[in-house]
C-alpha atoms as a PDB file:
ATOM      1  CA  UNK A   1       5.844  44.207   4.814  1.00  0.00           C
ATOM      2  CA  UNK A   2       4.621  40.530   4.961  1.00  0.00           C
ATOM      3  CA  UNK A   3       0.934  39.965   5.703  1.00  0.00           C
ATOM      4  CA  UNK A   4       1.037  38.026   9.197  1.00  0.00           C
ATOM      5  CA  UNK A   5      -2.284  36.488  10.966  1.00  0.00           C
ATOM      6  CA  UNK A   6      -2.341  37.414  14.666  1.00  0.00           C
ATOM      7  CA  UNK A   7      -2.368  33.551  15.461  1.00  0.00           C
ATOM      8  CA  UNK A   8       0.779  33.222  13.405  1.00  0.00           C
ATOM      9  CA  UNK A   9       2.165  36.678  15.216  1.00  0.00           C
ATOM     10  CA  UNK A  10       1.561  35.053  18.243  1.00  0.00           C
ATOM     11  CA  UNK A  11       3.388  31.896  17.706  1.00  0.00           C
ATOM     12  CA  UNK A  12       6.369  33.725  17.322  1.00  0.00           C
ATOM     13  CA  UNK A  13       6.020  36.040  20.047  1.00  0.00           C
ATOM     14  CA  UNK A  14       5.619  32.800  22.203  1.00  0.00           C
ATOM     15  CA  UNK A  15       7.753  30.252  20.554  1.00  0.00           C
ATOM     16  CA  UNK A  16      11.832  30.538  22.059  1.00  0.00           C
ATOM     17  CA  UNK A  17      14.089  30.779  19.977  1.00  0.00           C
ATOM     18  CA  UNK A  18      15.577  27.053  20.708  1.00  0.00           C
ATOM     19  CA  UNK A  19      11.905  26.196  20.035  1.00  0.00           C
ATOM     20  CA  UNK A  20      11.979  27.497  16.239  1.00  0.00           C
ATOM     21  CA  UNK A  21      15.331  26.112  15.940  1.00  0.00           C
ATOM     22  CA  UNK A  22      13.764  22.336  16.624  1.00  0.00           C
ATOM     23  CA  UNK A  23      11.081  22.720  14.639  1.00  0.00           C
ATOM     24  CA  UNK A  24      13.072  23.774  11.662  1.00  0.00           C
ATOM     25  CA  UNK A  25      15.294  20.594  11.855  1.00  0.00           C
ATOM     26  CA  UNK A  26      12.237  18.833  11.966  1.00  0.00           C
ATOM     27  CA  UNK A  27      11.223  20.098   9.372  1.00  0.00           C
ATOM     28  CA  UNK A  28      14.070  19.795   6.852  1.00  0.00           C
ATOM     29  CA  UNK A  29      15.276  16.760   8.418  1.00  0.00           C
ATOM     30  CA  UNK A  30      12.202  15.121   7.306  1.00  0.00           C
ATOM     31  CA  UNK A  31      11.673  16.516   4.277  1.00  0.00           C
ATOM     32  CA  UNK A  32      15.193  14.945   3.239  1.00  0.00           C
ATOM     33  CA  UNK A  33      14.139  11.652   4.264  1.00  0.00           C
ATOM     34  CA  UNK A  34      11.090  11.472   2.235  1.00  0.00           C
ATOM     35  CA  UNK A  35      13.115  12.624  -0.819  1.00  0.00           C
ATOM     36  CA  UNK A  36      15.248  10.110  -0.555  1.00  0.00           C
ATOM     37  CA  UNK A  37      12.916   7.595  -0.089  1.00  0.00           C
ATOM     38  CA  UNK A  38      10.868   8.351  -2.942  1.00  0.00           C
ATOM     39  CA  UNK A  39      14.249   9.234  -5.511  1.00  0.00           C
ATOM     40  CA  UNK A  40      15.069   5.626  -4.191  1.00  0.00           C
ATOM     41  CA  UNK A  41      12.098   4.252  -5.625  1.00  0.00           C
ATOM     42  CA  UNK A  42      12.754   6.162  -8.636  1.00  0.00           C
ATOM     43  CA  UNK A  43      15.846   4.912  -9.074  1.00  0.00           C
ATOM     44  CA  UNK A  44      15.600   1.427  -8.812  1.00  0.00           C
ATOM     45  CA  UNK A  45      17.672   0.989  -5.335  1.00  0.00           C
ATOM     46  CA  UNK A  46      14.612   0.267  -3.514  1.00  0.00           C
ATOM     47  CA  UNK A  47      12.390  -2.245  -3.657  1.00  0.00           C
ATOM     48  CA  UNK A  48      14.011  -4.438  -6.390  1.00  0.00           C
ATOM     49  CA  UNK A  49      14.593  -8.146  -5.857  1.00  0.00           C
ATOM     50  CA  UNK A  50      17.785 -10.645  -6.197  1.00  0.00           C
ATOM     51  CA  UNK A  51      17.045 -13.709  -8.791  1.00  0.00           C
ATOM     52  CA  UNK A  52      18.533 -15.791  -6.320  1.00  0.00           C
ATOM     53  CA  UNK A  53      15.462 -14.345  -3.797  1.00  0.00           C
ATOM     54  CA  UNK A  54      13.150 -15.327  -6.481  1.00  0.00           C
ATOM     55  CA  UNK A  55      13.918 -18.386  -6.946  1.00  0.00           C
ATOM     56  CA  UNK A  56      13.383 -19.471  -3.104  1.00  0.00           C
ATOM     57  CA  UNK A  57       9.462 -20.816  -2.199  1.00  0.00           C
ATOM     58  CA  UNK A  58       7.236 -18.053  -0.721  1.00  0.00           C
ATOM     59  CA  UNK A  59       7.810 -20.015   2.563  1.00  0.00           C
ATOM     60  CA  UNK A  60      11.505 -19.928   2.856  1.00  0.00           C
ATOM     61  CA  UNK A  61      11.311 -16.282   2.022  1.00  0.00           C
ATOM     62  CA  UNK A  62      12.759 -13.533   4.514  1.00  0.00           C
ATOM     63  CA  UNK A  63       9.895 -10.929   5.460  1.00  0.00           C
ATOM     64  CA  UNK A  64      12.446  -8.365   4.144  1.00  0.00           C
ATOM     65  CA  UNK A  65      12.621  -9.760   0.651  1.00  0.00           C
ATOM     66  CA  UNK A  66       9.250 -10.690   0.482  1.00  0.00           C
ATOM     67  CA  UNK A  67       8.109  -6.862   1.466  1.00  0.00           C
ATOM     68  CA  UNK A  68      10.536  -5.605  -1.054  1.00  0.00           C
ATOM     69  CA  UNK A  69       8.756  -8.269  -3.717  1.00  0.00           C
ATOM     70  CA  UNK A  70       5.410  -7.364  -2.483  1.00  0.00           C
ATOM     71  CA  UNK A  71       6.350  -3.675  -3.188  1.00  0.00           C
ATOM     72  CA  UNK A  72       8.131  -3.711  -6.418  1.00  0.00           C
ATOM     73  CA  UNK A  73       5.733  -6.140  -7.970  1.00  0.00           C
ATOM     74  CA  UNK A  74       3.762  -3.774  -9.595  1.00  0.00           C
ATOM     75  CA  UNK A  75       5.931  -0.402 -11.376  1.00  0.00           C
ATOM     76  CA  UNK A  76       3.086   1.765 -10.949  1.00  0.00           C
ATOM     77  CA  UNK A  77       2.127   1.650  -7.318  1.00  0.00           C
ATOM     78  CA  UNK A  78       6.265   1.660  -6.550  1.00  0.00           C
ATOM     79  CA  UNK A  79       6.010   4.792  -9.071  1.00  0.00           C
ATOM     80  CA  UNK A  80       3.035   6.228  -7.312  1.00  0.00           C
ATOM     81  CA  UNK A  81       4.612   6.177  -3.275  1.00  0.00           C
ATOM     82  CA  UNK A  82       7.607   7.611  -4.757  1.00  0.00           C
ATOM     83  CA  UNK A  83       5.412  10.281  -6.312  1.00  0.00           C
ATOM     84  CA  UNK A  84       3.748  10.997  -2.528  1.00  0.00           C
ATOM     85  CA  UNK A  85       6.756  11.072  -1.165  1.00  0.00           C
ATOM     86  CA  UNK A  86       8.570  13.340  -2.948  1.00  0.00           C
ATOM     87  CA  UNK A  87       5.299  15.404  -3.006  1.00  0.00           C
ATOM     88  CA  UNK A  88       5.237  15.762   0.814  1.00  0.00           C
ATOM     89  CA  UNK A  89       8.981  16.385   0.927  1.00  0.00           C
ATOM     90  CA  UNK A  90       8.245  19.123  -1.354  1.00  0.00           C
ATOM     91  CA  UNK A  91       5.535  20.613   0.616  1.00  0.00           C
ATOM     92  CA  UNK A  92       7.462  20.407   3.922  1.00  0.00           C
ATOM     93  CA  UNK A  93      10.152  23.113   2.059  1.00  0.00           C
ATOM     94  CA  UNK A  94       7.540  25.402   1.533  1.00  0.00           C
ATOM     95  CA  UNK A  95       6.045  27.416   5.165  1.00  0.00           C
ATOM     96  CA  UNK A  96       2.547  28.012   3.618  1.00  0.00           C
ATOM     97  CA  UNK A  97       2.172  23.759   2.763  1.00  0.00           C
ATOM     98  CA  UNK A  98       4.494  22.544   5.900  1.00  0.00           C
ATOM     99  CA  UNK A  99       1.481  21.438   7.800  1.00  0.00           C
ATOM    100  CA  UNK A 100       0.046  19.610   4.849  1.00  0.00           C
ATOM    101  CA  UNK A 101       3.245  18.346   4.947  1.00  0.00           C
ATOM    102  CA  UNK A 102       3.859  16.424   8.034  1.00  0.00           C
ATOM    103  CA  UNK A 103       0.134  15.632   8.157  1.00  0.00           C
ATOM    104  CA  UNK A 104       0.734  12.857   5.427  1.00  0.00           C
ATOM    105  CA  UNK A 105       4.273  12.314   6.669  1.00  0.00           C
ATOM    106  CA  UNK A 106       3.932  11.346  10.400  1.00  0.00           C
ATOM    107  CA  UNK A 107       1.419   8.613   9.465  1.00  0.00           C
ATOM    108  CA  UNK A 108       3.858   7.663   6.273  1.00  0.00           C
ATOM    109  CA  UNK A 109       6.494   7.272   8.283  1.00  0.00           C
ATOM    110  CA  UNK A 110       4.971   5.641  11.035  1.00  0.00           C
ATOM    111  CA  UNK A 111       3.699   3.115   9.062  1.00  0.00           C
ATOM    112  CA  UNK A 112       7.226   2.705   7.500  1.00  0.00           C
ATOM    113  CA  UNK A 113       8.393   1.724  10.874  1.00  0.00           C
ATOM    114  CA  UNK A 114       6.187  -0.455  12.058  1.00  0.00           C
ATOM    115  CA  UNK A 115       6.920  -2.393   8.315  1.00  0.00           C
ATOM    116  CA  UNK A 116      10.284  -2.187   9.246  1.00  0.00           C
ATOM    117  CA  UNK A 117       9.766  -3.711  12.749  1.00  0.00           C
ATOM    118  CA  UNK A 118       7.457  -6.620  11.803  1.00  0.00           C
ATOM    119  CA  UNK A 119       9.426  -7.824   9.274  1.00  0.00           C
ATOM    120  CA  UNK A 120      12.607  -7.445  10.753  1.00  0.00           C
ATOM    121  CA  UNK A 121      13.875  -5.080   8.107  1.00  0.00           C
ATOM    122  CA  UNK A 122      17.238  -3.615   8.595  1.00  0.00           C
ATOM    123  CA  UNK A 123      18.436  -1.978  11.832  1.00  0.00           C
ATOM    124  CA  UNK A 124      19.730   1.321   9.716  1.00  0.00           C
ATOM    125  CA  UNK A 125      16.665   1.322   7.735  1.00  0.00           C
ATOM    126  CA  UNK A 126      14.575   1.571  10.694  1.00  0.00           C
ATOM    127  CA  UNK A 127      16.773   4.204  12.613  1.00  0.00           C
ATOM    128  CA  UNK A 128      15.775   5.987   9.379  1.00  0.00           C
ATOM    129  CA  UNK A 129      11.944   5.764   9.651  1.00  0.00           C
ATOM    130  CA  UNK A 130      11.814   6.527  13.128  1.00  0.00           C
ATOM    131  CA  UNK A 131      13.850   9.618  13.371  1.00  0.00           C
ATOM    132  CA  UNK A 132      11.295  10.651  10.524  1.00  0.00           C
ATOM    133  CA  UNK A 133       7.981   9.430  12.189  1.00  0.00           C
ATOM    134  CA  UNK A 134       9.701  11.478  15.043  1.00  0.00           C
ATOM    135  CA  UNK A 135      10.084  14.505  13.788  1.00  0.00           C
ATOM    136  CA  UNK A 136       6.957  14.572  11.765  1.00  0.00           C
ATOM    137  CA  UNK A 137       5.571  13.989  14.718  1.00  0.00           C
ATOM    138  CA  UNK A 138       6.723  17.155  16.826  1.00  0.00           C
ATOM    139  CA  UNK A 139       5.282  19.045  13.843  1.00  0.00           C
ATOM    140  CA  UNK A 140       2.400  18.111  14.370  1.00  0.00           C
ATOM    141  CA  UNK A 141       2.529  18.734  17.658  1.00  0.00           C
ATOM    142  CA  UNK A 142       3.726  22.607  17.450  1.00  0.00           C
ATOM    143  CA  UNK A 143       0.640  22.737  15.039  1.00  0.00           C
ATOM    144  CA  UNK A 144      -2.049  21.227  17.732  1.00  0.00           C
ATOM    145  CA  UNK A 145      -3.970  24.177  17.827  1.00  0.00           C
ATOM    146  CA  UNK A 146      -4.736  24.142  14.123  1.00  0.00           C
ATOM    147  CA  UNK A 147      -5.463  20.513  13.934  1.00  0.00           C
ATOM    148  CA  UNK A 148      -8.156  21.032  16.898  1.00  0.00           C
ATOM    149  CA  UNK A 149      -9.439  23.266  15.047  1.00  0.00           C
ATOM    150  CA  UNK A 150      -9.863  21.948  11.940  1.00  0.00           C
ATOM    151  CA  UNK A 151     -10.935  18.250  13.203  1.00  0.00           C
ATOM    152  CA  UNK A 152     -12.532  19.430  16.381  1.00  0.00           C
ATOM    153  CA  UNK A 153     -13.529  22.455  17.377  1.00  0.00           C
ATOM    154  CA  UNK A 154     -14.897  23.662  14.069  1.00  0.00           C
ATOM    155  CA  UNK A 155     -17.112  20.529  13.851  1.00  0.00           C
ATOM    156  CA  UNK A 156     -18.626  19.237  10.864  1.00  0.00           C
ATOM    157  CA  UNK A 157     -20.326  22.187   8.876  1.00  0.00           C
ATOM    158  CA  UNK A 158     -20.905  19.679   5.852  1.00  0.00           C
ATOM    159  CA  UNK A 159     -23.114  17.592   8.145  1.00  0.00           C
ATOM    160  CA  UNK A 160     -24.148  20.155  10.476  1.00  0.00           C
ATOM    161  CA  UNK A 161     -26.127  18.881  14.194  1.00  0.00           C
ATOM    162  CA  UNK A 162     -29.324  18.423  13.329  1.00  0.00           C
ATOM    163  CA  UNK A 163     -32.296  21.250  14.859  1.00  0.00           C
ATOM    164  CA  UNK A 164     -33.697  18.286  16.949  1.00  0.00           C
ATOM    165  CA  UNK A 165     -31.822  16.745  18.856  1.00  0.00           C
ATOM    166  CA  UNK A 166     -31.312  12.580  18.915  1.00  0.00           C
ATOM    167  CA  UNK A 167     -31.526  11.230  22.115  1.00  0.00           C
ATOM    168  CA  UNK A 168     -28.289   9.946  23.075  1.00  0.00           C
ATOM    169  CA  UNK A 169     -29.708   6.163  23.654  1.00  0.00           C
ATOM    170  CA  UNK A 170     -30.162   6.534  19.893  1.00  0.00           C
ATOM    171  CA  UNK A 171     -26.835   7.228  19.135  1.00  0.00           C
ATOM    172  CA  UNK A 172     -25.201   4.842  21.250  1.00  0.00           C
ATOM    173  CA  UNK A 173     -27.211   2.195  19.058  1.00  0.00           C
ATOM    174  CA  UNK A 174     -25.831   3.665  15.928  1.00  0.00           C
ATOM    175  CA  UNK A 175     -22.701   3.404  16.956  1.00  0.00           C
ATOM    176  CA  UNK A 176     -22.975  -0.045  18.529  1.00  0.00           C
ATOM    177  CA  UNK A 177     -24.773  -1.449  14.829  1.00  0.00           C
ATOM    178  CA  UNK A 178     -22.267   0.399  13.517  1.00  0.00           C
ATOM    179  CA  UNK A 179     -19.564  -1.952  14.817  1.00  0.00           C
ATOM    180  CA  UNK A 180     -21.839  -5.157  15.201  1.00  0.00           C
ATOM    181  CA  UNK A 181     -22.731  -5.833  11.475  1.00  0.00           C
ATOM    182  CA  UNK A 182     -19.476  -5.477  10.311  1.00  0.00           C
ATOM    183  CA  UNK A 183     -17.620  -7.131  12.693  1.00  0.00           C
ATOM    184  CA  UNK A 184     -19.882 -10.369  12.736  1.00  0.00           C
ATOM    185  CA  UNK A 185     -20.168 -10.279   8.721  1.00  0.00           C
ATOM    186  CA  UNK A 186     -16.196 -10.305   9.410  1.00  0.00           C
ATOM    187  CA  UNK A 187     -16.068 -13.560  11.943  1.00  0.00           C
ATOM    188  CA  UNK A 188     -18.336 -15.450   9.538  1.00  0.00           C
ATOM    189  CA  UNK A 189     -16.120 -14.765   6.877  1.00  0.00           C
ATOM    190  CA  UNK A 190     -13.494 -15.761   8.506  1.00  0.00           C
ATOM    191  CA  UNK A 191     -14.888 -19.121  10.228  1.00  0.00           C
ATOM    192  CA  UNK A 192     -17.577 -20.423   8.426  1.00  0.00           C
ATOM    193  CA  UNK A 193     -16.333 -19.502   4.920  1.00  0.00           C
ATOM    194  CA  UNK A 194     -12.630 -19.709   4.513  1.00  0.00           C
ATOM    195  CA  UNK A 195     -12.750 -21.942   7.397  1.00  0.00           C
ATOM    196  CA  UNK A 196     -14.645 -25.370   8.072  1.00  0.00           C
ATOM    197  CA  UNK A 197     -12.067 -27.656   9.359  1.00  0.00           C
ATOM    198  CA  UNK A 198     -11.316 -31.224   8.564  1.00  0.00           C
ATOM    199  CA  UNK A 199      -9.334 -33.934  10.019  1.00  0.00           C
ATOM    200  CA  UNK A 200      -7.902 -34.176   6.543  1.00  0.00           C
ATOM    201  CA  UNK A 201      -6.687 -30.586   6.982  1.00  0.00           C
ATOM    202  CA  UNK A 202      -2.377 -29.881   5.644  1.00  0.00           C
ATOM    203  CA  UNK A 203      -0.258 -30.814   3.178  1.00  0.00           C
ATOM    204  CA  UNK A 204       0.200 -34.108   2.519  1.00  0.00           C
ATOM    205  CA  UNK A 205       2.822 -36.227   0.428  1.00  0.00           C
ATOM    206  CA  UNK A 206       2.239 -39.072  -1.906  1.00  0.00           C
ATOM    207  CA  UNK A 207       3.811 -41.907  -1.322  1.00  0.00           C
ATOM    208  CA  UNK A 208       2.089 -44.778  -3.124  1.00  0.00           C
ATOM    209  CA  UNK A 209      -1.204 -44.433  -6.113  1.00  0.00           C
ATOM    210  CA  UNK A 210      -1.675 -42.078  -8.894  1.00  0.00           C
ATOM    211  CA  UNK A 211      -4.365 -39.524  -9.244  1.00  0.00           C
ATOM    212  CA  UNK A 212      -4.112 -37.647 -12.078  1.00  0.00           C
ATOM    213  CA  UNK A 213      -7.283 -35.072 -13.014  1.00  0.00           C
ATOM    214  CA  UNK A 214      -7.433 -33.627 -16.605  1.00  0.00           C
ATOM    215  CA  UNK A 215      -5.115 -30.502 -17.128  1.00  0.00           C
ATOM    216  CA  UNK A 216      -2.443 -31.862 -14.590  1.00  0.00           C
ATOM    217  CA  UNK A 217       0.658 -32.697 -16.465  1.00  0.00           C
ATOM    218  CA  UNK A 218       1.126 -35.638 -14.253  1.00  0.00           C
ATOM    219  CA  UNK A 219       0.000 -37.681 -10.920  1.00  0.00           C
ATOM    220  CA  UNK A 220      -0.307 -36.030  -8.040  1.00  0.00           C
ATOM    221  CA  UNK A 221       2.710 -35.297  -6.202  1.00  0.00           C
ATOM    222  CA  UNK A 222       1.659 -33.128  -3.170  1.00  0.00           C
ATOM    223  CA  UNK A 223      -2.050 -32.519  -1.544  1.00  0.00           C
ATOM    224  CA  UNK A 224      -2.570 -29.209   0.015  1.00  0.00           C
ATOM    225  CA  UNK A 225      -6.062 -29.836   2.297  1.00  0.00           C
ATOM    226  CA  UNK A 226      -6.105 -26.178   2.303  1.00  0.00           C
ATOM    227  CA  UNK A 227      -7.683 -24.744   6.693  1.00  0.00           C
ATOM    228  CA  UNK A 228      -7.905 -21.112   5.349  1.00  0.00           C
ATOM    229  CA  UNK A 229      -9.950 -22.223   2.247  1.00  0.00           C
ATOM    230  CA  UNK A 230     -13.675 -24.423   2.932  1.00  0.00           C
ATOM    231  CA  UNK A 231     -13.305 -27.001   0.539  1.00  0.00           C
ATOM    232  CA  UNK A 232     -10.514 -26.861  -1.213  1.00  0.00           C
ATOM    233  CA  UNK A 233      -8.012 -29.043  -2.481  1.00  0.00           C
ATOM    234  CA  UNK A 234      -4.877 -28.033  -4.370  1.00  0.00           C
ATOM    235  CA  UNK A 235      -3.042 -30.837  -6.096  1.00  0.00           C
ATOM    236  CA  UNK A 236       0.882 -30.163  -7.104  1.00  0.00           C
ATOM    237  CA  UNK A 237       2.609 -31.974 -10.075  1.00  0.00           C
ATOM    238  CA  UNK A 238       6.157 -30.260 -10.503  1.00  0.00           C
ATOM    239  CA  UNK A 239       5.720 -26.696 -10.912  1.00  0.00           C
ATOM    240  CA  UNK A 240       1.772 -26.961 -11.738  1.00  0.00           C
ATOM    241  CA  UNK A 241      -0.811 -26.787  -9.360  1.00  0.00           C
ATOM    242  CA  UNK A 242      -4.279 -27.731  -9.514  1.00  0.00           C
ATOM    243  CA  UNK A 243      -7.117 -26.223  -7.663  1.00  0.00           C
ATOM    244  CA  UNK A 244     -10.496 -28.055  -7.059  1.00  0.00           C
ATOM    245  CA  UNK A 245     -13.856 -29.058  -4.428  1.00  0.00           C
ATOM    246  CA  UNK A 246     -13.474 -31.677  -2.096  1.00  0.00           C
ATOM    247  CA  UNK A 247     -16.462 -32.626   0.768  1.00  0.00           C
ATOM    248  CA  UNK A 248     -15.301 -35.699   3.664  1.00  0.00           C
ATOM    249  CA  UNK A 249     -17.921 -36.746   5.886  1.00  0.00           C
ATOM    250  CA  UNK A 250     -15.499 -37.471   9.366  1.00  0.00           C
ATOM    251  CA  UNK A 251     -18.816 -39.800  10.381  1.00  0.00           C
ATOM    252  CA  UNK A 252     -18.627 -42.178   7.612  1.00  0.00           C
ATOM    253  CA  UNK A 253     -15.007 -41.360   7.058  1.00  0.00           C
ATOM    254  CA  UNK A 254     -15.595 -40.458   2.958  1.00  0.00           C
ATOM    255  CA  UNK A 255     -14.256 -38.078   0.459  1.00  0.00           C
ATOM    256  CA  UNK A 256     -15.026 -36.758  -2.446  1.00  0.00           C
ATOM    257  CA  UNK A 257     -13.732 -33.944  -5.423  1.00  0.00           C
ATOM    258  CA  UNK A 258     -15.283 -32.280  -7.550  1.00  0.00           C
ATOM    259  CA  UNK A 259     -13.485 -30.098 -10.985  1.00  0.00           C
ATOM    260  CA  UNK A 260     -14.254 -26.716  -9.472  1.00  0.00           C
ATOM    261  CA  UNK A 261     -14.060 -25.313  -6.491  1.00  0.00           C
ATOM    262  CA  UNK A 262     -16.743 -24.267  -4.979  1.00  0.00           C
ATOM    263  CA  UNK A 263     -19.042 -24.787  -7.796  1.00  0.00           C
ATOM    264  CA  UNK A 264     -18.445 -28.153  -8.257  1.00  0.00           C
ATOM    265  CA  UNK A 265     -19.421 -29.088 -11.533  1.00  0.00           C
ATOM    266  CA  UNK A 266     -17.764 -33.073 -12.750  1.00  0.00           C
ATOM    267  CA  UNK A 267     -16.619 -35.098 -10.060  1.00  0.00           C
ATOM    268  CA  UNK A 268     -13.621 -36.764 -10.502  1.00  0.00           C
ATOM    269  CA  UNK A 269     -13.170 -38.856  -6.991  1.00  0.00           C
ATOM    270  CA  UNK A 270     -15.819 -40.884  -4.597  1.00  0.00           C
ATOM    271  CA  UNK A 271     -14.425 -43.096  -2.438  1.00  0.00           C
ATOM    272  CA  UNK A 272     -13.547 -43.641   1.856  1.00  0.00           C
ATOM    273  CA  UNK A 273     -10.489 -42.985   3.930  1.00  0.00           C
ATOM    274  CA  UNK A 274      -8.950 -44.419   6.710  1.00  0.00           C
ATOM    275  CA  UNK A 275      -6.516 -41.515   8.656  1.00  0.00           C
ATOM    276  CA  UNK A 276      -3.981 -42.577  11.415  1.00  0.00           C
ATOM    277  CA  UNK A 277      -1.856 -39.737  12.965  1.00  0.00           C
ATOM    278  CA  UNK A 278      -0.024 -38.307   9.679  1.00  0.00           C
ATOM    279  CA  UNK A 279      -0.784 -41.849   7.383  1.00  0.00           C
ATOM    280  CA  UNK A 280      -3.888 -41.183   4.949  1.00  0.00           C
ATOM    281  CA  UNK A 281      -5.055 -44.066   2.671  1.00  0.00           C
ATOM    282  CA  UNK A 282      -7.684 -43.309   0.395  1.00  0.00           C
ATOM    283  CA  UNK A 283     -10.127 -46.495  -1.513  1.00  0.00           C
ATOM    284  CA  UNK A 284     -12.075 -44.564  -4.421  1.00  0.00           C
ATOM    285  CA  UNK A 285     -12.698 -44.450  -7.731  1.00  0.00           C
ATOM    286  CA  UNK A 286     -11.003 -42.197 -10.212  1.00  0.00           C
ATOM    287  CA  UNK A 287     -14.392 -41.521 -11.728  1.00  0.00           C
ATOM    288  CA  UNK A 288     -12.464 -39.780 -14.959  1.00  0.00           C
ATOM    289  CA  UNK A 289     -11.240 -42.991 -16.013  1.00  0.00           C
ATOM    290  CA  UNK A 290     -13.508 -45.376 -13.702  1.00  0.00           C
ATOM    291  CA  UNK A 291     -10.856 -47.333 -12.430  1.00  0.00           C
ATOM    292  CA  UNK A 292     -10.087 -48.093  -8.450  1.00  0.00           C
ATOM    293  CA  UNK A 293      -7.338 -46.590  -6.487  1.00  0.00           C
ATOM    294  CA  UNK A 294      -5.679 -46.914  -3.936  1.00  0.00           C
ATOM    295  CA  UNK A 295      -3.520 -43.550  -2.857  1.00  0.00           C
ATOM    296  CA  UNK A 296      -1.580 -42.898   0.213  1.00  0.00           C
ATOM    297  CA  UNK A 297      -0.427 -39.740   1.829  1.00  0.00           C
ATOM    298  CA  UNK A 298       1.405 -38.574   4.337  1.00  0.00           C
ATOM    299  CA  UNK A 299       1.531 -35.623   6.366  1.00  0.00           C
ATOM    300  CA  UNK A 300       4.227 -32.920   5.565  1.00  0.00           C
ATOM    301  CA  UNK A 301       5.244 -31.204   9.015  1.00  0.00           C
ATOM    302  CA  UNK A 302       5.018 -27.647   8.882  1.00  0.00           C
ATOM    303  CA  UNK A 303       8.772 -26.643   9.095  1.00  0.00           C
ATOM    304  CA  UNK A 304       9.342 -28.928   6.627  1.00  0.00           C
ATOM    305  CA  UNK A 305       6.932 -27.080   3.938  1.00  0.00           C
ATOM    306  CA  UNK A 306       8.464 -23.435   5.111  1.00  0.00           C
ATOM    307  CA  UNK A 307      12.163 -24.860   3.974  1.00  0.00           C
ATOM    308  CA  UNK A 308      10.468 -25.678   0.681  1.00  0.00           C
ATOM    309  CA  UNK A 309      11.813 -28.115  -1.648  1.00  0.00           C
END
């Protein structure tokens, strides 16, 4: 006679019959998804990409093909969520692991789907993930009273409450440091160094001058002022692009580059500007090869740079 906890005898006891019937479609039903998906990855019918795909600009791109590239880029993490998949399909077949189970598959899943709704992958596809998230989900659910256990009610017996009690005022800071330091370490980060904005900020065509740094194959075709990057520059000639340090003072309406960005190190432009609505003209000197120039840009509109080429 099977060994049976009185918590487990009492499940059945309570559960109805339609009840265990649910749960064990559940069950399988997600079990077979996550087999599939991971075989899939196996396999080679997820999360390759068309040449014809990879041969579009990142900005004409759909967010399907460019999750599926993002994915399949690299063999061994592709190899590695096939592995977890297939591992938590397994351990959804067996009763003893089924909990272990749809712990890593509801959040799996539900990650899947919201993937799958913000970039618009297929309508089948997403059917797919949800019925999965679902399901997972109600297992999890028929197994609240373990969870609570385990995440609640038992506490934390590797970190035990301490014999004198905190006041709560004290705790309250904690917590409040606790989300204070790194979320302003995260805004300064975000707008004072990727971000210092410049009127000169975009992507900008040449349409008359040639600057041509060392290592570029040829003048300066396109100027990427890059917003998300402080002081950078990116120059484009054909397929090659060039990264380096630029300053502009808007006050004295000047410019200059420098060979690395960032650090600076040889300067390769000094000169002014002069910027009306999406015309920029330029007066410097190319200080590689000391002589004047004269380069004008103009502004690329933005739909124009997601159609690419």
């Amino acid at each position: 006679m099977t060994r049976q906890t009185a918590a487990e005898h009492d499940d059945e006891v309570a559960a109805p019959e339609g009840g265990r019937f649910l749960y064990s479609i559940c069950r399988w039903t997600t079990a077979v998804i996550l087999l599939q998906y991971g075989f899939a990855k196996l396999f080679g019918s997820q999360f390759t990409v068309l040449d014809s795909e990879l041969d579009k600009p990142m900005g004409a791109v759909s967010g399907f093909w460019l999750t599926w590239y993002y994915f399949g880029y690299s063999p061994l993490f592709g190899n590695l969520i096939a592995l977890l998949q297939i591992g938590l399909g397994i351990a959804l077949a067996f009763r003893r692991t089924t909990l272990l189970g749809a712990a890593g598959a509801a959040p799996l899943l539900a990650g899947i789907t919201v993937l799958n709704v913000s970039y618009r992958i297929a309508l089948d596809a997403l059917l797919v993930a949800l019925v999965g998230a679902g399901c997972a989900g109600y297992l999890l659910w028929k197994h609240h009273r373990e969870l609570l256990a385990v995440f609640w009610n038992d506490q934390n017996r590797i970190a035990p409450r301490p014999r004198r009690i905190r006041p709560r005022w004290a705790h309250a800071v904690l917590v409040t440091l606790l989300l204070a330091v790194p979320a302003s370490c995260s805004y300064y980060v975000a707008n004072y160094n990727n971000r210092s904005p410049t009127p000169l900020d975009g992507t900008w065509n040449v349409t008359a001058g040639t600057f041509q740094p060392p290592g570029l194959p040829g003048p300066a075709e396109r100027v990427y002022f890059e917003h998300n990057r402080a002081y950078q520059v990116v120059l484009r000639s054909g397929q090659t692009w060039q990264t380096h340090h630029f300053e502009v003072d808007p006050a004295t309406a000047t410019i200059r580059i420098w060979q690395t960005w960032l650090y600076k190190g040889e300067q390769l432009l000094s000169g002014r500007y002069d910027l009306t609505d999406d015309r920029l003209v330029v007066t410097a000197t190319d200080l590689t090869s000391g002589r004047s120039l004269l380069w004008e840009l103009r502004r690329m509109p933005p739909e124009q740079l997601r159609r690419g080429p």
